[in-house]
PDB file of N, CA and C in Angstrom:
ATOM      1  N   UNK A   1     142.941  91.814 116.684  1.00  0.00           N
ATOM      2  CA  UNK A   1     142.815  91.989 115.267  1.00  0.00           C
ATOM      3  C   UNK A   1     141.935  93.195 114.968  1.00  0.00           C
ATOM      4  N   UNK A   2     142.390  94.357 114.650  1.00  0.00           N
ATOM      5  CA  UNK A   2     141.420  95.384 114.006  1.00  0.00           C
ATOM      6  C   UNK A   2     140.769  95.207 113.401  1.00  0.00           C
ATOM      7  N   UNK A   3     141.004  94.031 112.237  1.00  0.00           N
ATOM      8  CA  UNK A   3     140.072  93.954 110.699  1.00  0.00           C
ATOM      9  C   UNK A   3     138.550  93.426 111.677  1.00  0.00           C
ATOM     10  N   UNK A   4     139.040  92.861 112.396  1.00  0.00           N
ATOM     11  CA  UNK A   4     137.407  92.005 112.993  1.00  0.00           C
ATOM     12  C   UNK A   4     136.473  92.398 113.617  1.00  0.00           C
ATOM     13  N   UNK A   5     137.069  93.624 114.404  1.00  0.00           N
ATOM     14  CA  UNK A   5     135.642  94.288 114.776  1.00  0.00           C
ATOM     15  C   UNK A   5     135.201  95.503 113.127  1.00  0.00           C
ATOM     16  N   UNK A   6     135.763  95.673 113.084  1.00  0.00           N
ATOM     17  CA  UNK A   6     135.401  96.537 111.416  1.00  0.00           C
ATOM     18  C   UNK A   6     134.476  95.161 110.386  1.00  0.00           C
ATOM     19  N   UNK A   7     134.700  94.091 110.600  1.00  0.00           N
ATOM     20  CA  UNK A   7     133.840  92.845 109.727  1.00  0.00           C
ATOM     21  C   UNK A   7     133.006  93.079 110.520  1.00  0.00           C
ATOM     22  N   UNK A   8     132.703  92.635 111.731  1.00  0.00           N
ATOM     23  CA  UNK A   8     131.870  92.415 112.589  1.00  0.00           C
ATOM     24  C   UNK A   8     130.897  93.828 112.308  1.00  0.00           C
ATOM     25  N   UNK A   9     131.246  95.014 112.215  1.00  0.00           N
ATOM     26  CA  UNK A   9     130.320  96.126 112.085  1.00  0.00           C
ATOM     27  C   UNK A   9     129.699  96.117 110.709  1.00  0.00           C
ATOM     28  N   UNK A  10     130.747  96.067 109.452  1.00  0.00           N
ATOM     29  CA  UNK A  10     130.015  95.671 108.354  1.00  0.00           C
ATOM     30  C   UNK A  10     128.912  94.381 108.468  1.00  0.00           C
ATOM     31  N   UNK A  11     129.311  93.453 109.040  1.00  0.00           N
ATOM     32  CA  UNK A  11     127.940  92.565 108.539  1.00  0.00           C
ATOM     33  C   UNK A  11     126.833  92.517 110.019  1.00  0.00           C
ATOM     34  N   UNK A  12     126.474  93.494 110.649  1.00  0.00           N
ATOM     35  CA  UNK A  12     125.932  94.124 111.662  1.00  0.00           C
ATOM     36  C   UNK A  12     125.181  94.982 110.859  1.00  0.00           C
ATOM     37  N   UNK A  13     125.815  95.876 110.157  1.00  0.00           N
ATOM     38  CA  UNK A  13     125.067  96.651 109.438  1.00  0.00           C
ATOM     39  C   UNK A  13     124.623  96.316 108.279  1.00  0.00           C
ATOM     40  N   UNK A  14     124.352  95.030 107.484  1.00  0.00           N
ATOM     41  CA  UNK A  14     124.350  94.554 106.678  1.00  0.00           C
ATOM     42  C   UNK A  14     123.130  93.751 106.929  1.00  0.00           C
ATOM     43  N   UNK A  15     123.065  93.335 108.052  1.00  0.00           N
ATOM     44  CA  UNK A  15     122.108  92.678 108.487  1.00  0.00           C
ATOM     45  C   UNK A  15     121.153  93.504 109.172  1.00  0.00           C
ATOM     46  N   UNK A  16     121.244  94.455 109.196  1.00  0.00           N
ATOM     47  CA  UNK A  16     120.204  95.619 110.052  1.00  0.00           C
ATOM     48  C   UNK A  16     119.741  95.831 108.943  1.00  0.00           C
ATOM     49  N   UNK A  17     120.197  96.780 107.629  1.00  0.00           N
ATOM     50  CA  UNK A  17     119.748  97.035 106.335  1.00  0.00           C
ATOM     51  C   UNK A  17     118.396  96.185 105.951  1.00  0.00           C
ATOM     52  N   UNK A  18     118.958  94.644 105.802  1.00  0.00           N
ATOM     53  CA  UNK A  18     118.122  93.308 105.404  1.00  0.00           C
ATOM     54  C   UNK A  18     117.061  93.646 106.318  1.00  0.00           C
ATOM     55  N   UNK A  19     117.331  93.677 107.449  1.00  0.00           N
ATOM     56  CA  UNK A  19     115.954  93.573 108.358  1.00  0.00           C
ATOM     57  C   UNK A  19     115.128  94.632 108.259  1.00  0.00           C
ATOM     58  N   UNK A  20     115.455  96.207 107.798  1.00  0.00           N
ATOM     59  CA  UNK A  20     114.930  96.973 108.040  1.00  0.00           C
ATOM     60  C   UNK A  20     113.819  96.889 106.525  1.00  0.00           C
ATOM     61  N   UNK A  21     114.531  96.400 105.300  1.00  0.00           N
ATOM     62  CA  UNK A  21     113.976  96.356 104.060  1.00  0.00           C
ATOM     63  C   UNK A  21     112.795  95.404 104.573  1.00  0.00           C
ATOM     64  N   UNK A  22     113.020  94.236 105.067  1.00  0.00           N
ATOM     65  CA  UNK A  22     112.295  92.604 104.898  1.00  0.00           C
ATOM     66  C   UNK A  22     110.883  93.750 106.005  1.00  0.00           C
ATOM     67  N   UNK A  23     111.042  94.247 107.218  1.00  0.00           N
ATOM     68  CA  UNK A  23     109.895  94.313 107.921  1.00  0.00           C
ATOM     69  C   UNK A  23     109.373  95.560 107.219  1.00  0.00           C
ATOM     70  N   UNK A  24     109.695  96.237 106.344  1.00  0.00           N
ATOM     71  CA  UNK A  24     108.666  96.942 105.328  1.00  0.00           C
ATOM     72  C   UNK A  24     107.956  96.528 104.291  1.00  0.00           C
ATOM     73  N   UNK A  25     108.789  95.267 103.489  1.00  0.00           N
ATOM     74  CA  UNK A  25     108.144  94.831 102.837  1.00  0.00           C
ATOM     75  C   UNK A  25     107.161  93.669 102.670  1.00  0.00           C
ATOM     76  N   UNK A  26     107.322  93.068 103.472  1.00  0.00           N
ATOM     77  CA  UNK A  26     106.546  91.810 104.239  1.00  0.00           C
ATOM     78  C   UNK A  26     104.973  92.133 104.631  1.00  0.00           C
ATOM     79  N   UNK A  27     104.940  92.940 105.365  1.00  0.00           N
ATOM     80  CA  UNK A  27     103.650  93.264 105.580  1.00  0.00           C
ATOM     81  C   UNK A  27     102.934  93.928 104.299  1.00  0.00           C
ATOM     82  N   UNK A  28     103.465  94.141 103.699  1.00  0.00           N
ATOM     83  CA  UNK A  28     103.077  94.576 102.761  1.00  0.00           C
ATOM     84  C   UNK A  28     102.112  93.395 101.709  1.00  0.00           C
ATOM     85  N   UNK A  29     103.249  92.616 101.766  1.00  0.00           N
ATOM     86  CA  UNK A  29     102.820  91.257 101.186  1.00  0.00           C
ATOM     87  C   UNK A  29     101.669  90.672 101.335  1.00  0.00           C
ATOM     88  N   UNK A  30     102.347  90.249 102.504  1.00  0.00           N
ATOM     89  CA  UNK A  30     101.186  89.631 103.635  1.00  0.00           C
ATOM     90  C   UNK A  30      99.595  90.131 103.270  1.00  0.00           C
ATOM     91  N   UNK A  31      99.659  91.658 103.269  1.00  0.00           N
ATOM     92  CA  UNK A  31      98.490  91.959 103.328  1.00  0.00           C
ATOM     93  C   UNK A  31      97.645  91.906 101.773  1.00  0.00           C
ATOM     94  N   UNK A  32      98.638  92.329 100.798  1.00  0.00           N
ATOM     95  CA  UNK A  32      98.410  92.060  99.521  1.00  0.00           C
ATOM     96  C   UNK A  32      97.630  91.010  99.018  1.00  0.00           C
ATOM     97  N   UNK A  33      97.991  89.594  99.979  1.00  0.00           N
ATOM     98  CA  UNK A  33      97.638  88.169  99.790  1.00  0.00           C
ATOM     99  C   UNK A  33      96.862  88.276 100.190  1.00  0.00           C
ATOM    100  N   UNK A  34      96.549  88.598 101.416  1.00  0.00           N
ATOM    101  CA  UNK A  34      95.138  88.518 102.283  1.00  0.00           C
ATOM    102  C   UNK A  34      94.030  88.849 101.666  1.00  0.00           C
ATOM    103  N   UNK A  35      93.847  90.262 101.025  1.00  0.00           N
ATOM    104  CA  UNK A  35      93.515  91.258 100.325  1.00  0.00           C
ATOM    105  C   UNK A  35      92.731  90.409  99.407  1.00  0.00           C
ATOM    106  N   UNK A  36      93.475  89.957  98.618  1.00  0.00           N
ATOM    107  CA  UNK A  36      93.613  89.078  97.425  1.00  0.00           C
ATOM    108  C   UNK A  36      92.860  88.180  97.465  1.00  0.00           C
ATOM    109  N   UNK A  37      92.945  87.269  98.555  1.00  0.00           N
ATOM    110  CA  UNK A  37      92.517  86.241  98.725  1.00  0.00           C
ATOM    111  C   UNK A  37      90.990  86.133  99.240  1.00  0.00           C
ATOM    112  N   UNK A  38      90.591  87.330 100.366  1.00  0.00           N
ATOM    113  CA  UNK A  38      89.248  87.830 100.596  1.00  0.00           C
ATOM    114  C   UNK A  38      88.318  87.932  99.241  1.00  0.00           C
ATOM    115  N   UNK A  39      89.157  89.071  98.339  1.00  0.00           N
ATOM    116  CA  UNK A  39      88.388  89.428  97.057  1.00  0.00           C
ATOM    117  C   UNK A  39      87.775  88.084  96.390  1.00  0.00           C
ATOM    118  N   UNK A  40      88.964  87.250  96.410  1.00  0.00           N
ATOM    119  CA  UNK A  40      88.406  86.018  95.476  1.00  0.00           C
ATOM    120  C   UNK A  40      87.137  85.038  96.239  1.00  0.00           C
ATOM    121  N   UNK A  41      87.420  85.483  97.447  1.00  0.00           N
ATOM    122  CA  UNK A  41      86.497  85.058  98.377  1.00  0.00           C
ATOM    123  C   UNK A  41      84.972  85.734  98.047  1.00  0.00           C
ATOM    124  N   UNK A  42      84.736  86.611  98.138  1.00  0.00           N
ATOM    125  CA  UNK A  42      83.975  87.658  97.929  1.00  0.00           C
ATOM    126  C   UNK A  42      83.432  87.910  96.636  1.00  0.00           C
ATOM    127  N   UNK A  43      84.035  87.389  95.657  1.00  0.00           N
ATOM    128  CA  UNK A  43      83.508  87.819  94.186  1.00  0.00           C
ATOM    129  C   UNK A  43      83.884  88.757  93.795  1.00  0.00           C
ATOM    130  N   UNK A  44      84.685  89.705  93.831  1.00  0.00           N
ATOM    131  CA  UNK A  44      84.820  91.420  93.806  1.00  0.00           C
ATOM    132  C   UNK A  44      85.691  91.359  92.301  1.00  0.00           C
ATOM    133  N   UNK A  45      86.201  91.992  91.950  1.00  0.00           N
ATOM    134  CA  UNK A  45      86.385  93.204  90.729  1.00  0.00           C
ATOM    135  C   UNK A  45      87.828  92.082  90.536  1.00  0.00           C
ATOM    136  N   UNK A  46      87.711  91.625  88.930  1.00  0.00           N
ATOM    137  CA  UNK A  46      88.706  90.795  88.520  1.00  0.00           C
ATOM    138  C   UNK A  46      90.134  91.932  88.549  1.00  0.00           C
ATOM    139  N   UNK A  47      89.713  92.920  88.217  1.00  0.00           N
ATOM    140  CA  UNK A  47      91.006  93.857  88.104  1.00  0.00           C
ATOM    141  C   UNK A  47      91.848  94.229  89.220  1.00  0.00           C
ATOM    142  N   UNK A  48      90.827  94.224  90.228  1.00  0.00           N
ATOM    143  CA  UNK A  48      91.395  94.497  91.747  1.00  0.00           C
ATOM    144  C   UNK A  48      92.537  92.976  92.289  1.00  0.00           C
ATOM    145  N   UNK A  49      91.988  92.405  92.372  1.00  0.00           N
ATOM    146  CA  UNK A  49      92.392  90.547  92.496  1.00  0.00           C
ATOM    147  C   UNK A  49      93.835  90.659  91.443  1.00  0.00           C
ATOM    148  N   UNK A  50      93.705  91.007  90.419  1.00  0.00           N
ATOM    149  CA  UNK A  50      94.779  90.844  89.466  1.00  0.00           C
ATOM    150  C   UNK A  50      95.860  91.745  90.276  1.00  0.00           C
ATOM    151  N   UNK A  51      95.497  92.835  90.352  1.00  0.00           N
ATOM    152  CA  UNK A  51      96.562  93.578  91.040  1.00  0.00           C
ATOM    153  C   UNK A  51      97.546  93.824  92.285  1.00  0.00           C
ATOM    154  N   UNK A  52      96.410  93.469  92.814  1.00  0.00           N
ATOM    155  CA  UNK A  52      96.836  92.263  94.323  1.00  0.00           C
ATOM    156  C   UNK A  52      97.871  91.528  94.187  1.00  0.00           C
ATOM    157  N   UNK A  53      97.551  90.687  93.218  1.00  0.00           N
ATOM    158  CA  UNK A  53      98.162  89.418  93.210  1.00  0.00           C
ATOM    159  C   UNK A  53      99.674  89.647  92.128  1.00  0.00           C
ATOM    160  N   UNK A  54      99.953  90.579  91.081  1.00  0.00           N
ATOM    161  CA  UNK A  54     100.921  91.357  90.778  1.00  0.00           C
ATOM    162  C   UNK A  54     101.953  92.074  91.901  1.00  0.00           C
ATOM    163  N   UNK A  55     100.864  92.783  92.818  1.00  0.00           N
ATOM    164  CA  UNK A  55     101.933  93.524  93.492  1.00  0.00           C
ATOM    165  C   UNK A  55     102.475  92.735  94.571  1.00  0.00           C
ATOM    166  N   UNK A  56     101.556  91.371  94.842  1.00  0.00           N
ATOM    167  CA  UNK A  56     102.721  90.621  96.449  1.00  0.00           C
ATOM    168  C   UNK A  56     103.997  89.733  95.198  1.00  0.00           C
ATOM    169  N   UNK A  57     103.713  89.480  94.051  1.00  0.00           N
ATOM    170  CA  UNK A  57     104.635  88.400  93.440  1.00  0.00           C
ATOM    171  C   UNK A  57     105.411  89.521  93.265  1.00  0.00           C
ATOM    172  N   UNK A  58     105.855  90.815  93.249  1.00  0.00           N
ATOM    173  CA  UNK A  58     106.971  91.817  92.469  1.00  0.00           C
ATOM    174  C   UNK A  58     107.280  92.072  94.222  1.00  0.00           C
ATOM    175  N   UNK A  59     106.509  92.342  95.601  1.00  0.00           N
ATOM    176  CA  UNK A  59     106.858  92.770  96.687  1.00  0.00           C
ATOM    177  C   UNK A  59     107.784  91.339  96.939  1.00  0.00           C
ATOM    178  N   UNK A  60     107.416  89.614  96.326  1.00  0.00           N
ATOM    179  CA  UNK A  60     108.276  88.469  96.978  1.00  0.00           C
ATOM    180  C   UNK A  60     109.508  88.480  96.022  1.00  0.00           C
ATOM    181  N   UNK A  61     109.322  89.235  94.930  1.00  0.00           N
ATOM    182  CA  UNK A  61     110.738  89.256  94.485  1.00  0.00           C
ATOM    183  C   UNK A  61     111.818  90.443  95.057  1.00  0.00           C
ATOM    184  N   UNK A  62     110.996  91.184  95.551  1.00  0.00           N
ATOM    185  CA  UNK A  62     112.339  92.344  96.580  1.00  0.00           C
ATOM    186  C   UNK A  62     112.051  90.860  97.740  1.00  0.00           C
ATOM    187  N   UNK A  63     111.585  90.427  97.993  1.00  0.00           N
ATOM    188  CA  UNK A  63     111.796  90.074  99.455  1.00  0.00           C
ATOM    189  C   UNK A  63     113.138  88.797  98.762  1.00  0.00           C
ATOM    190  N   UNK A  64     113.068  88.320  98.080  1.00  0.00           N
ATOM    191  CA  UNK A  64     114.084  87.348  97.689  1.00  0.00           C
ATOM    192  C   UNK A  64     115.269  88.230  97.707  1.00  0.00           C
ATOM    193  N   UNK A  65     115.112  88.732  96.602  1.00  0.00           N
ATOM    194  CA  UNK A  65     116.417  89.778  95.941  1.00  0.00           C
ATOM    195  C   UNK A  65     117.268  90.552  97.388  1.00  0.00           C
ATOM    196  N   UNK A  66     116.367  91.033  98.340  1.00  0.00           N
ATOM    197  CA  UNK A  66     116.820  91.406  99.730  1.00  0.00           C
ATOM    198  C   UNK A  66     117.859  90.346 100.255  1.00  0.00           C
ATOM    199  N   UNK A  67     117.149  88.809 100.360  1.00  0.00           N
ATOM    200  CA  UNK A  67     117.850  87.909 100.948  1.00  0.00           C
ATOM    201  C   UNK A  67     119.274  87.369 100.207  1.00  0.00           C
ATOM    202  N   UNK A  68     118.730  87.524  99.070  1.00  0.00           N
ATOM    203  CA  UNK A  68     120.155  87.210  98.265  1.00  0.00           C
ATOM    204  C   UNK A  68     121.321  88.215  97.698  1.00  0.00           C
ATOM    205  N   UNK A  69     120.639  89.272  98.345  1.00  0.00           N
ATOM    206  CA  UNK A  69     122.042  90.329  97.756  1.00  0.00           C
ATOM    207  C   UNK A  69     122.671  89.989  99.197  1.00  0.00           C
ATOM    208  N   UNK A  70     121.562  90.184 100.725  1.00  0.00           N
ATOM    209  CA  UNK A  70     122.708  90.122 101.831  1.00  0.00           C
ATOM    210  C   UNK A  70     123.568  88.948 101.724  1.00  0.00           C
ATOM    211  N   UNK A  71     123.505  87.456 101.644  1.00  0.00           N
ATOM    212  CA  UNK A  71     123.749  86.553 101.493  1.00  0.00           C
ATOM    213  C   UNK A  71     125.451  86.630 100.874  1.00  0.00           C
ATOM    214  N   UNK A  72     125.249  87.337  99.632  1.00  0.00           N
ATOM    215  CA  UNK A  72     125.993  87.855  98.887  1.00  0.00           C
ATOM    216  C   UNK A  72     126.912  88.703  99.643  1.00  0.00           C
ATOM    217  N   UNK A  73     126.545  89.566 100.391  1.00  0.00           N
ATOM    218  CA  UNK A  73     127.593  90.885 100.811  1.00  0.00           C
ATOM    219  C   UNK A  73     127.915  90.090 102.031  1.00  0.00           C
ATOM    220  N   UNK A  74     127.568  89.387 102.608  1.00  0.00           N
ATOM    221  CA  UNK A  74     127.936  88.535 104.110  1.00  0.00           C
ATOM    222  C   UNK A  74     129.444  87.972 103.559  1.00  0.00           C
ATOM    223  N   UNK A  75     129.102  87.137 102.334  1.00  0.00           N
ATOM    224  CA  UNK A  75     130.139  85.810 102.009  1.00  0.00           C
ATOM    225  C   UNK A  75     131.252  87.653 101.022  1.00  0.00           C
ATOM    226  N   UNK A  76     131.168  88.481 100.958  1.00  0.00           N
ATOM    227  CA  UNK A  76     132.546  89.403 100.427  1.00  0.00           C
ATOM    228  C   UNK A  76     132.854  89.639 101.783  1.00  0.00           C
ATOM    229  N   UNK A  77     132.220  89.881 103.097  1.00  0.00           N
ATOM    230  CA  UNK A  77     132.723  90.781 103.963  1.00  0.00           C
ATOM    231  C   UNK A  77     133.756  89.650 104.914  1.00  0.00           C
ATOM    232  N   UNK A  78     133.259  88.281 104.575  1.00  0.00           N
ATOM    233  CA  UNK A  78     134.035  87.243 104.994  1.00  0.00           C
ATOM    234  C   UNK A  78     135.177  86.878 104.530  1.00  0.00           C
ATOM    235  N   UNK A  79     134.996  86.843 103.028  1.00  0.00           N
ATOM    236  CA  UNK A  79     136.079  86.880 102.137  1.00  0.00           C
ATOM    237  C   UNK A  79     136.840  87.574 102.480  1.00  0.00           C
ATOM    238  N   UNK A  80     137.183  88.970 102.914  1.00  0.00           N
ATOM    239  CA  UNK A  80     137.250  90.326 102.758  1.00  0.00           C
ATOM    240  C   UNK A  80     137.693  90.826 101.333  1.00  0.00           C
ATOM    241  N   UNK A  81     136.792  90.879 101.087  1.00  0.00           N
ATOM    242  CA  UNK A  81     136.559  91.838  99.184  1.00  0.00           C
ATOM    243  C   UNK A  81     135.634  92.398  99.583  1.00  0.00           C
ATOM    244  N   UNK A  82     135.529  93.235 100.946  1.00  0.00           N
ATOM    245  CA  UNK A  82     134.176  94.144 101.049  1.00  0.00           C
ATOM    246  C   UNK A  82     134.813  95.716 100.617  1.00  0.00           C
ATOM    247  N   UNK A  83     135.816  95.835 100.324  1.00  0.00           N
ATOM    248  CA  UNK A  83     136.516  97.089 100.084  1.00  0.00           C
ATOM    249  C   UNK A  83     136.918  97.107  98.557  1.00  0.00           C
ATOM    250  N   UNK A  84     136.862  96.071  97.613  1.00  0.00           N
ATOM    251  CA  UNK A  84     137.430  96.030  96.448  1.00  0.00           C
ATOM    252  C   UNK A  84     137.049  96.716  95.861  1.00  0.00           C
ATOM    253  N   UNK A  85     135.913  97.395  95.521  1.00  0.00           N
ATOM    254  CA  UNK A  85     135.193  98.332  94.919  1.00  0.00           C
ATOM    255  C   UNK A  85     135.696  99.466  94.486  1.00  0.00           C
ATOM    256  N   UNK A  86     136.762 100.204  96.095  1.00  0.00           N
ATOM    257  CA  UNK A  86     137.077 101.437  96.218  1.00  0.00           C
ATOM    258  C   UNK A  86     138.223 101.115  95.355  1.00  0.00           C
ATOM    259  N   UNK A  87     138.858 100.340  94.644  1.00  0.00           N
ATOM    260  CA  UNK A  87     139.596 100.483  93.703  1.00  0.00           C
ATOM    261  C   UNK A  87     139.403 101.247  92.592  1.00  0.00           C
ATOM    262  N   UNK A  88     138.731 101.098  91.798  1.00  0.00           N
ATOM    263  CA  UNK A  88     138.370 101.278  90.993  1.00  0.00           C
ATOM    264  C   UNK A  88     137.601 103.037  91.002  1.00  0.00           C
TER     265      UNK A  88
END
């Protein structure tokens, strides 16, 4: 079957994408919280803490939005409607 190694590469690369986004943005997080969580520890600067804590909740919504667009492009490339686009 031709179509299947061509699926198989789309959601290969689909899933490399996901991974490459998730291990940039994760640590990011991660550290955001940490960050965050020291400060409040520490007593430090309400503005700093606020911002912290802004930027890991907007970094866990790419980290969602990451998981659910692949999720999404997995179940078209299965379907196969991974090409429907070029219609148009």
């Amino acid at each position: 079957m031709p179509g299947s190694s061509d699926r198989r590469r789309k959601r290969i690369g689909s899933i490399i994408a996901a991974v490459f986004v998730l291990f940039y943005v994760l640590p990011l997080v991660i550290g955001s919280v940490f960050a965050a969580v020291t400060f409040i520890r520490d007593g430090e600067c309400f503005a700093a803490i606020l911002f912290l804590l802004i930027y890991s909740v907007l970094g866990g919504a790419v980290v969602i939005g990451v998981l659910l667009a692949l999720r999404q492009r997995l179940k078209e490339i299965k379907g196969g409607e991974e090409d429907d686009a070029a219609q148009y």
